[in-house]
C-alpha atoms as a PDB file:
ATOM      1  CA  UNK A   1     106.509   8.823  25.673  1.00  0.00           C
ATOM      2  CA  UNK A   2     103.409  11.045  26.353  1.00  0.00           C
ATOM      3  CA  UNK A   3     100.384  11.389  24.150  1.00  0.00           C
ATOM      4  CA  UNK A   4      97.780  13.795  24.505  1.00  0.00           C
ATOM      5  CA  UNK A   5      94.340  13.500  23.043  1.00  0.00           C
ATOM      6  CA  UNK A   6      92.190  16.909  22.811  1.00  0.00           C
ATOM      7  CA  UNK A   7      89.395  17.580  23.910  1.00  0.00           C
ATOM      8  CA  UNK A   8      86.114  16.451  22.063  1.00  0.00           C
ATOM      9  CA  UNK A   9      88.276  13.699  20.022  1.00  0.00           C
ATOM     10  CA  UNK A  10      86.892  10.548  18.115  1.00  0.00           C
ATOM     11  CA  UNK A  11      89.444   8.224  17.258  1.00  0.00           C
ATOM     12  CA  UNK A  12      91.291   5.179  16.934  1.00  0.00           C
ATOM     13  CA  UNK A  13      94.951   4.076  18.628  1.00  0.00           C
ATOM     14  CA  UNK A  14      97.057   1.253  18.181  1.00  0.00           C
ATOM     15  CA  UNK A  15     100.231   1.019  20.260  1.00  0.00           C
ATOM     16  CA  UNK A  16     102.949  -1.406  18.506  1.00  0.00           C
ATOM     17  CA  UNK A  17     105.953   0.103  19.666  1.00  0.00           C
ATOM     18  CA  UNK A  18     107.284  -1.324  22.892  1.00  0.00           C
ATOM     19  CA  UNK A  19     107.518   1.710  24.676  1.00  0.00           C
ATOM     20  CA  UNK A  20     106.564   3.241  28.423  1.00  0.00           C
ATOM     21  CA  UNK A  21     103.554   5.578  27.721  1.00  0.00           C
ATOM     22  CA  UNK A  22     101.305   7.933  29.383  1.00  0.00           C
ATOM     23  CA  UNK A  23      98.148   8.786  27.731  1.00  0.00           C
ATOM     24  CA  UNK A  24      95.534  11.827  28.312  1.00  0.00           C
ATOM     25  CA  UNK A  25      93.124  11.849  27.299  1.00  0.00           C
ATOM     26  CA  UNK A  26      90.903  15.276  27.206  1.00  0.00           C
ATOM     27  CA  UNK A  27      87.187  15.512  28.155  1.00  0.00           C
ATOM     28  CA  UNK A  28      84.587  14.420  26.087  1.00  0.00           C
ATOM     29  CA  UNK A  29      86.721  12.287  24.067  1.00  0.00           C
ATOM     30  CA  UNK A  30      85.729   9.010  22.953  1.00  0.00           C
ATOM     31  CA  UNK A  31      88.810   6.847  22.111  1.00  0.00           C
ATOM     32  CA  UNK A  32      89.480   3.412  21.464  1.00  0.00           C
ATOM     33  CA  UNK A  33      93.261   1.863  22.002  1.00  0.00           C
ATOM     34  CA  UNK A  34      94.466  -1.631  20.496  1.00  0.00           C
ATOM     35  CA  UNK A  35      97.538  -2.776  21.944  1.00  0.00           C
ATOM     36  CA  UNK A  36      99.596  -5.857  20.879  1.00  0.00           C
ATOM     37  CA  UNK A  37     103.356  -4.083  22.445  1.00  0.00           C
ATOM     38  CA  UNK A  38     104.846  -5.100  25.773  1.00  0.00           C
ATOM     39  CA  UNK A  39     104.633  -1.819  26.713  1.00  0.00           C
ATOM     40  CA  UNK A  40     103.471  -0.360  30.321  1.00  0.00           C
ATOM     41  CA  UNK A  41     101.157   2.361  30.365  1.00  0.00           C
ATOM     42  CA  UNK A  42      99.417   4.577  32.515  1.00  0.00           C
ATOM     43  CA  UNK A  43      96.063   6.625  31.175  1.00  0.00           C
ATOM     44  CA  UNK A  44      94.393   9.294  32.526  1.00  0.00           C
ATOM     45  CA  UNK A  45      90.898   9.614  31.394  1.00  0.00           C
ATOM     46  CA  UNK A  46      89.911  13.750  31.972  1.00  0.00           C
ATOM     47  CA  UNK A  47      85.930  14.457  32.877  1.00  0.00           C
ATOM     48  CA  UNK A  48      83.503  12.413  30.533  1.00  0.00           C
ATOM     49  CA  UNK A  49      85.753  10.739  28.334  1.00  0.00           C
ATOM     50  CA  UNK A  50      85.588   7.222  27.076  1.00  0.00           C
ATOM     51  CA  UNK A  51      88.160   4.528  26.635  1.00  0.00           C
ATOM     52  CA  UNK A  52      88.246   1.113  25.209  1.00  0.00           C
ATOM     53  CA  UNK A  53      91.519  -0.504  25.396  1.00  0.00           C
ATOM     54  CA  UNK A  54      91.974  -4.031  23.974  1.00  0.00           C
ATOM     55  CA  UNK A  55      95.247  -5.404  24.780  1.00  0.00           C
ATOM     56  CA  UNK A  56      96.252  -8.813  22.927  1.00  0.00           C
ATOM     57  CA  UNK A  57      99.113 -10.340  24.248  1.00  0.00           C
ATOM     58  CA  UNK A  58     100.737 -13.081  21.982  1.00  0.00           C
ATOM     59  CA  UNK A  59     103.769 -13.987  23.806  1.00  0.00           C
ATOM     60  CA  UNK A  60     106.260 -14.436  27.124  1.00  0.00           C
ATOM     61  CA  UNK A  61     106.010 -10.706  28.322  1.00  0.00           C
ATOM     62  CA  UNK A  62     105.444  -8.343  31.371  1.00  0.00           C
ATOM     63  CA  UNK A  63     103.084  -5.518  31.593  1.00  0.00           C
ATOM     64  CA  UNK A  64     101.612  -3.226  33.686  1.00  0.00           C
ATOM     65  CA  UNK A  65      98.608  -1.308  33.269  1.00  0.00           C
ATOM     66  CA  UNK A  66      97.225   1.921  35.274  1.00  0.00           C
ATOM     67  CA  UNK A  67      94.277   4.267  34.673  1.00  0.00           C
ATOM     68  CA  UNK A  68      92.684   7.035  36.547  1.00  0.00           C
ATOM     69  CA  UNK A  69      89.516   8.304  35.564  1.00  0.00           C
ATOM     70  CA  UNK A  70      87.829  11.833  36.159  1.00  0.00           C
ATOM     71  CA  UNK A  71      84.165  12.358  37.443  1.00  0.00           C
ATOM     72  CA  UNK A  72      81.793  10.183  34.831  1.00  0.00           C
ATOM     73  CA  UNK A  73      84.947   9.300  32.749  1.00  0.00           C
ATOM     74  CA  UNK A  74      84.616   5.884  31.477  1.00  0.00           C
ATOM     75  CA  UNK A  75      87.474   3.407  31.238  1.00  0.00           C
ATOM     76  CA  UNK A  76      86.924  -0.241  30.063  1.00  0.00           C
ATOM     77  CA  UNK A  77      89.476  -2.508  29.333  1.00  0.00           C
ATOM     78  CA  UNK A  78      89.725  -5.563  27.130  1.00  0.00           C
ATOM     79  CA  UNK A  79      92.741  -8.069  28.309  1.00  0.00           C
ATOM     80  CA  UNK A  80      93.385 -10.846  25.661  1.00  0.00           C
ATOM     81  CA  UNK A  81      96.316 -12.864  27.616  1.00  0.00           C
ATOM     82  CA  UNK A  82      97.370 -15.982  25.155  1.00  0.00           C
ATOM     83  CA  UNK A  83     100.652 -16.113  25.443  1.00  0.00           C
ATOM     84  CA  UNK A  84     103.431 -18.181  27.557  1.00  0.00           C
ATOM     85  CA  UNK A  85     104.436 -16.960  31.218  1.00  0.00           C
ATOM     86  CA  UNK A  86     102.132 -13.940  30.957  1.00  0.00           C
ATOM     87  CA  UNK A  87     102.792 -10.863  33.791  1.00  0.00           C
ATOM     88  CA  UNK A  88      99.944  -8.502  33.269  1.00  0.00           C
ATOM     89  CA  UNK A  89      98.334  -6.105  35.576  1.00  0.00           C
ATOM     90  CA  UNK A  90      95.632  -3.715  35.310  1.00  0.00           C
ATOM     91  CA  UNK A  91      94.331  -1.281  37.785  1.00  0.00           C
ATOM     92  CA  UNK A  92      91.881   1.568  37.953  1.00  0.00           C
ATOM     93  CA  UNK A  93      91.392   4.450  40.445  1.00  0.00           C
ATOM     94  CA  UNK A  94      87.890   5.931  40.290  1.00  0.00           C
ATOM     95  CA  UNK A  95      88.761   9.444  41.429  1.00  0.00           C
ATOM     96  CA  UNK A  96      85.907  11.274  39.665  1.00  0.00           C
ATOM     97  CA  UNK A  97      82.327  10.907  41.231  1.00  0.00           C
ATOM     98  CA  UNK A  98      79.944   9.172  38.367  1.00  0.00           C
ATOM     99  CA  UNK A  99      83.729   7.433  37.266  1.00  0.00           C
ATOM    100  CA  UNK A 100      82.865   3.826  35.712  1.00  0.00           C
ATOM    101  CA  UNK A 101      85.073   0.920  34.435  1.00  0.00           C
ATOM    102  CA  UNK A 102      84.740  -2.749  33.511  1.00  0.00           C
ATOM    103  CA  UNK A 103      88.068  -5.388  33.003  1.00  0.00           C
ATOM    104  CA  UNK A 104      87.396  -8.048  31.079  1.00  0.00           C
ATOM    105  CA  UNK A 105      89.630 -10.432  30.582  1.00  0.00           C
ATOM    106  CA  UNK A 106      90.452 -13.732  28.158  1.00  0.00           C
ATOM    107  CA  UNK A 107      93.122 -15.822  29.565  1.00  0.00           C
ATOM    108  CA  UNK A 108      94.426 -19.270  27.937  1.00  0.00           C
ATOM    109  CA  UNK A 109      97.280 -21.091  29.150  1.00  0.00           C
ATOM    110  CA  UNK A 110      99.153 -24.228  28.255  1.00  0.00           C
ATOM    111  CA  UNK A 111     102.240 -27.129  28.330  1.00  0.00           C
ATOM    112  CA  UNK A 112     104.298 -25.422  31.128  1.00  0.00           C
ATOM    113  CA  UNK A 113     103.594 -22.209  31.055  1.00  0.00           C
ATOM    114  CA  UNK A 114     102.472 -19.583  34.338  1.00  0.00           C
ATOM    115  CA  UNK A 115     100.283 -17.136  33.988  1.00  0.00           C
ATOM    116  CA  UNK A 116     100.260 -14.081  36.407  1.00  0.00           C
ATOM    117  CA  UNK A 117      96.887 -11.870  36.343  1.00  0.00           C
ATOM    118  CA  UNK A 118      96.407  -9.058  38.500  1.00  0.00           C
ATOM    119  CA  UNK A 119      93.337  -6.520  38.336  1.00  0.00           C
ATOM    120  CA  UNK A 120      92.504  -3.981  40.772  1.00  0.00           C
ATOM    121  CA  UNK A 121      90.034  -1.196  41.416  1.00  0.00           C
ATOM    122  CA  UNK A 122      90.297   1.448  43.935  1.00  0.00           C
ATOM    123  CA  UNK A 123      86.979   3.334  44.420  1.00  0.00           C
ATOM    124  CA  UNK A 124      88.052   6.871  45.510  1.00  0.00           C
ATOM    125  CA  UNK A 125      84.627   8.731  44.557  1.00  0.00           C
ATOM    126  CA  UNK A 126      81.299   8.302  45.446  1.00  0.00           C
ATOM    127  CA  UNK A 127      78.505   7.209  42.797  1.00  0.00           C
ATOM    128  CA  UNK A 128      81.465   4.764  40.941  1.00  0.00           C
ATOM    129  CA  UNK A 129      81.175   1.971  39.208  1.00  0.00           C
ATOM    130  CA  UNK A 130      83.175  -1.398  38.672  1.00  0.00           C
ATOM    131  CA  UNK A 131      82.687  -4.321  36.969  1.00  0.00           C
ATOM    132  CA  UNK A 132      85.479  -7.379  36.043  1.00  0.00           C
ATOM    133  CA  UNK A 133      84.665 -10.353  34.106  1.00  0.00           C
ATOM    134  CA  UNK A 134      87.519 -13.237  33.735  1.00  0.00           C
ATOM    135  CA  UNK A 135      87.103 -16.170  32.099  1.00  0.00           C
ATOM    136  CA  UNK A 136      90.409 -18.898  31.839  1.00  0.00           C
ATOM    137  CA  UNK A 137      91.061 -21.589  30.343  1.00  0.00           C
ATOM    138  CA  UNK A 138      94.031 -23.723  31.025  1.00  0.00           C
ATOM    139  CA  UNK A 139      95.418 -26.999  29.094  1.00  0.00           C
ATOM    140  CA  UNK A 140      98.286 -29.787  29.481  1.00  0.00           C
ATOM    141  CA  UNK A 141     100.302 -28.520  32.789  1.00  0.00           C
ATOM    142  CA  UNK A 142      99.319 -24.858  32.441  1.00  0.00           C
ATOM    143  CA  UNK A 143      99.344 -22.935  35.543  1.00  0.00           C
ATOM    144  CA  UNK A 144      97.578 -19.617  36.739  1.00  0.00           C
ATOM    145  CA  UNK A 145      97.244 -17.203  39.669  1.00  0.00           C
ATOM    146  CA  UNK A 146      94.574 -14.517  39.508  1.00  0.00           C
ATOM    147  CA  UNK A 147      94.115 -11.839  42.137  1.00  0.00           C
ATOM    148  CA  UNK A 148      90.928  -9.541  41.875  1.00  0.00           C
ATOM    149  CA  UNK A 149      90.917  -6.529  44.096  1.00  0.00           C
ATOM    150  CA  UNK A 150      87.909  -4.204  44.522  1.00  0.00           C
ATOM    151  CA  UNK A 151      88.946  -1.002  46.809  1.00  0.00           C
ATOM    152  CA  UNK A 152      86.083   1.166  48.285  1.00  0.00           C
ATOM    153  CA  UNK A 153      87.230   4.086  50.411  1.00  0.00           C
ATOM    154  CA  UNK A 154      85.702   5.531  53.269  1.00  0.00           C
ATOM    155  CA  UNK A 155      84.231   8.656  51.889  1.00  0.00           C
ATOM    156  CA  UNK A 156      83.190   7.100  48.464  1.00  0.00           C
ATOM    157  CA  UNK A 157      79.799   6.307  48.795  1.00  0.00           C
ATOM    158  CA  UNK A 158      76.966   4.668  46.877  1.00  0.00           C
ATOM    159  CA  UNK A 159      79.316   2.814  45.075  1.00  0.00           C
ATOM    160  CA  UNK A 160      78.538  -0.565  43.083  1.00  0.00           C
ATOM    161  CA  UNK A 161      81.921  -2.825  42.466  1.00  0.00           C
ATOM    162  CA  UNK A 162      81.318  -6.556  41.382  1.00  0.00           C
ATOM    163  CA  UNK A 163      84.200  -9.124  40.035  1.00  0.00           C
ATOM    164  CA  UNK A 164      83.294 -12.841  38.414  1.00  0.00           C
ATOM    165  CA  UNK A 165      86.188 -15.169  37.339  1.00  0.00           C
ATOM    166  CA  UNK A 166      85.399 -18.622  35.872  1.00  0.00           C
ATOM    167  CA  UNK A 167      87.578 -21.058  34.508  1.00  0.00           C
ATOM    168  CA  UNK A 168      87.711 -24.457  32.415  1.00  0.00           C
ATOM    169  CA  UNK A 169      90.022 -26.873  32.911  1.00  0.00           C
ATOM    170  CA  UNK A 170      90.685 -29.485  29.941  1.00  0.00           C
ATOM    171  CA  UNK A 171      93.421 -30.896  31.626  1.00  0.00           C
ATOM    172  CA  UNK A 172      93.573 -32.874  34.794  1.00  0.00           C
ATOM    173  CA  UNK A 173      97.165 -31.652  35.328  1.00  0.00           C
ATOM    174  CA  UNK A 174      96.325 -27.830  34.671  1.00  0.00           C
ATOM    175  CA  UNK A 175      96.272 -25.543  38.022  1.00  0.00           C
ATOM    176  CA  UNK A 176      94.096 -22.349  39.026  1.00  0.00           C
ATOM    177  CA  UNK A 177      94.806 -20.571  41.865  1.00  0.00           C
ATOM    178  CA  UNK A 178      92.295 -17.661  42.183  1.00  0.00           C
ATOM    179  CA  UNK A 179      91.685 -14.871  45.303  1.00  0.00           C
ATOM    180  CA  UNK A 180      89.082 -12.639  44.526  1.00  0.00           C
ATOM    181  CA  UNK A 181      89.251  -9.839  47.187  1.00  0.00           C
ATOM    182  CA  UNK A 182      87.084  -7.377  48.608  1.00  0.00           C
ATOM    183  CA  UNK A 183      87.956  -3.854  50.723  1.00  0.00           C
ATOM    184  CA  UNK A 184      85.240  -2.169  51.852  1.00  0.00           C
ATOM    185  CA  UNK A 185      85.645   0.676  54.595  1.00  0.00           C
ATOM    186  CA  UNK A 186      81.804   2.052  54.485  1.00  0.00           C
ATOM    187  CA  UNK A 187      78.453   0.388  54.719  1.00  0.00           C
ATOM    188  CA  UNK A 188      76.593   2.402  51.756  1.00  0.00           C
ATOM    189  CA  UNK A 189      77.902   0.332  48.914  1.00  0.00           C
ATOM    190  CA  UNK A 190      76.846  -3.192  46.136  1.00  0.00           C
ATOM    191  CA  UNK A 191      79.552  -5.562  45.811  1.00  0.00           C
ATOM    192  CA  UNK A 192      80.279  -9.181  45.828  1.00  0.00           C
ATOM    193  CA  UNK A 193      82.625 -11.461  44.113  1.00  0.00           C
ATOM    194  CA  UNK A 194      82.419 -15.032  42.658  1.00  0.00           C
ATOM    195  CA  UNK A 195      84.937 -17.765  41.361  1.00  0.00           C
ATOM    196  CA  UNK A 196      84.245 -21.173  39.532  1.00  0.00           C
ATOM    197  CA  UNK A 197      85.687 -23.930  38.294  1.00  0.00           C
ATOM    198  CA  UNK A 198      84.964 -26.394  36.144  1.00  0.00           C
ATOM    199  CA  UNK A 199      85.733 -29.145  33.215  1.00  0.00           C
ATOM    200  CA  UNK A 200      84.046 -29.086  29.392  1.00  0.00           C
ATOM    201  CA  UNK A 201      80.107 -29.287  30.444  1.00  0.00           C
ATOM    202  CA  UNK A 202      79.572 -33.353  28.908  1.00  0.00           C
ATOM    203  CA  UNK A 203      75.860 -32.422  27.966  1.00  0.00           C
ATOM    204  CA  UNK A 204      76.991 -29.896  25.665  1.00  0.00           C
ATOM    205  CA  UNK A 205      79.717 -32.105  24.296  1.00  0.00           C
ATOM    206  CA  UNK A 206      77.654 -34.695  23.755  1.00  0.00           C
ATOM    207  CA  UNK A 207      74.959 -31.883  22.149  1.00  0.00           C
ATOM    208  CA  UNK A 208      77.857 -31.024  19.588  1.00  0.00           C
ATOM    209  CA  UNK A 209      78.733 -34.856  18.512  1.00  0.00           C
ATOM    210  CA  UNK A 210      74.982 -36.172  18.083  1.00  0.00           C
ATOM    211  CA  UNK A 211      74.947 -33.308  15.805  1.00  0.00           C
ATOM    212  CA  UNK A 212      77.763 -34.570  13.266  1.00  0.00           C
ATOM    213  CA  UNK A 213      80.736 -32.609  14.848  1.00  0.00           C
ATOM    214  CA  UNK A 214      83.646 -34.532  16.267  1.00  0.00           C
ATOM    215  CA  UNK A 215      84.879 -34.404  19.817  1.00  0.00           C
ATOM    216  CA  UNK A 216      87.914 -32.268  18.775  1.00  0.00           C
ATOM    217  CA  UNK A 217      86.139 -29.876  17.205  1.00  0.00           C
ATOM    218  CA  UNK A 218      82.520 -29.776  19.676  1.00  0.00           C
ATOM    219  CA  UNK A 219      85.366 -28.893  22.603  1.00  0.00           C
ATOM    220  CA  UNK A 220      87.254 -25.862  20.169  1.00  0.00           C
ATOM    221  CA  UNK A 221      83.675 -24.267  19.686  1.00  0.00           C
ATOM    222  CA  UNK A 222      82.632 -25.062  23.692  1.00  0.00           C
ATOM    223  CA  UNK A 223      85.751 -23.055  24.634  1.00  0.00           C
ATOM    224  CA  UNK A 224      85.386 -20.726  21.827  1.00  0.00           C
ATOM    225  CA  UNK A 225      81.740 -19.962  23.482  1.00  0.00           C
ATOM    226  CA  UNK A 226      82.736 -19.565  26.360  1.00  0.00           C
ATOM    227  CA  UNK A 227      84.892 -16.415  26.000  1.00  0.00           C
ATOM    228  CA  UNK A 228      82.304 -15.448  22.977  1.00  0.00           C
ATOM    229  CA  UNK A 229      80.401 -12.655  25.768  1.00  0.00           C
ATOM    230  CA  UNK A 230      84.149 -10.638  26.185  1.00  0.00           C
ATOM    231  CA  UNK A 231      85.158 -10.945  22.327  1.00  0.00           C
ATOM    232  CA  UNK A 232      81.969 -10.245  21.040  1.00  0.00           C
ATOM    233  CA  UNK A 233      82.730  -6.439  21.973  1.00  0.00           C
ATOM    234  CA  UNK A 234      85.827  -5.994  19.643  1.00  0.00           C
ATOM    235  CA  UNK A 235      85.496  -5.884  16.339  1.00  0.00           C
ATOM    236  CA  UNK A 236      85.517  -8.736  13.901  1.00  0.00           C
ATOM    237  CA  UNK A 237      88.421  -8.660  12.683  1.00  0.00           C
ATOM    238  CA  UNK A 238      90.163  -9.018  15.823  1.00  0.00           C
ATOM    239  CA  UNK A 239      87.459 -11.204  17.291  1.00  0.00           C
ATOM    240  CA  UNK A 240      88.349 -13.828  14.194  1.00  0.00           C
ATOM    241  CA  UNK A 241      92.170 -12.872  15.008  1.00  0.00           C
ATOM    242  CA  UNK A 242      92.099 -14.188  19.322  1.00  0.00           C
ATOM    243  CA  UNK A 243      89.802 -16.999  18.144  1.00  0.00           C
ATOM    244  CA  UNK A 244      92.482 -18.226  15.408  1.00  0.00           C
ATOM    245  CA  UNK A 245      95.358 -17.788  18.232  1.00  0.00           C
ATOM    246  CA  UNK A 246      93.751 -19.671  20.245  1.00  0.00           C
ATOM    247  CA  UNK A 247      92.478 -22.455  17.369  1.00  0.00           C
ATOM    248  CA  UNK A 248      96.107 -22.824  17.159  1.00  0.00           C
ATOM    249  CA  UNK A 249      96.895 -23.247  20.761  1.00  0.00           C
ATOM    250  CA  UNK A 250      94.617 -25.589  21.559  1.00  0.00           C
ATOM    251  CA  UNK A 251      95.871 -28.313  18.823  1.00  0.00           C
ATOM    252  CA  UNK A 252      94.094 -31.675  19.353  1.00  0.00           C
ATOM    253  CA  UNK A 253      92.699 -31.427  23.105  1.00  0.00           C
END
């Protein structure tokens, strides 16, 4: 199914339907997508447009995700994986010089489940920008594999392209497996890349419980902190609707 958004366009999109899409979206648009389907979908963001595209992912599914953005388009995505044996895949191809795009990304896993997460950004103009964020945090025998790929080609210069994942384990059973990656084929760029990993921080637990609140709850609202800096940018109603999911989820850790 193709959609086309005109030119000029302020709007909001939500895609329920579990359907293949391609969406364009015309210059100077600013558009904002939420997206709880299974669907895969490719976007192409025209000269100067904006996109925000929050996808919440409840359940066992599979999805890919592509984007191409025009010269100073803007494409940010929001990835809310907390759901069992997650596939997901995002990637971005800055053909447009001035092109920008962040990933952000919320991944929680528990029991048995797997979690695949792949983002990648291919820098194919000069003057582009990247930026991904991932925070994860696993329970019981949860495991995950996260690949981060930052692309610069050889002509695309002046380039900036930076990717961060850091995860929490609350289980001494759970599994991370994370390869941030790197390309670069020309000297005139910024990037670097970064990975941590780490248990509930016991100052702040123990900041939380000489304060009244019980261990239970002090790790829910460490956790909930934790991915507060990439929910904080939706909207509160689905803010409150992720931070109930994954309430649930995390039962009596």
């Amino acid at each position: 199914m193709e959609i086309v958004i005109p030119e000029n366009t302020k709007k909001e999109i939500r895609i329920e339907e579990d359907k293949d899409i391609d969406l364009i979206i015309g210059e100077n648009s600013e558009i904002k997508i939420i997206d709880t389907s299974k669907s895969n979908v490719n976007v192409n963001v025209k000269e100067n447009a904006k996109v925000i595209y929050v996808t919440i992912k409840k359940d066992s599914s599979d999805s890919n995700k592509k984007a191409i953005v025009g010269k100073n388009g803007v494409m940010n995505w929001i990835e809310c994986c907390i759901g069992d044996n997650v596939n997901a895949s995002v990637k971005t191809e800055l053909n447009g010089e001035g092109s920008e795009t962040k990933t952000m990304s919320v991944i929680f896993g528990d029991k048995d489940n797997m979690l695949n997460i792949k983002n990648e950004v291919v820098h194919a103009a000069s003057k582009s920008k990247s930026n991904m964020l991932t925070r994860v945090v696993l329970n019981d025998r949860a495991r995950a594999v996260y690949n981060g790929l930052v692309r610069v080609n050889p002509n695309s210069f002046g380039c900036e392209g930076y990717q961060k994942k850091e995860t929490i384990l609350l289980s001494e059973d759970a599994r991370i497996e994370a390869v941030p990656n790197l390309e670069i084929e020309n000297n005139d760029v910024k990037c670097s890349h970064g990975a941590t990993i780490s248990q509930i921080d016991d100052e702040k637990l123990f900041y939380l419980m000489s304060r009244g609140i019980n261990e239970k709850d002090a790790k829910k609202a460490i956790v909930e902190g934790f991915f507060d800096p990439i929910l904080s940018i939706v909207d509160e109603n689905l803010r409150d609707e992720i931070k109930e999911q994954i309430s649930q989820r995390l039962g009596d850790i």
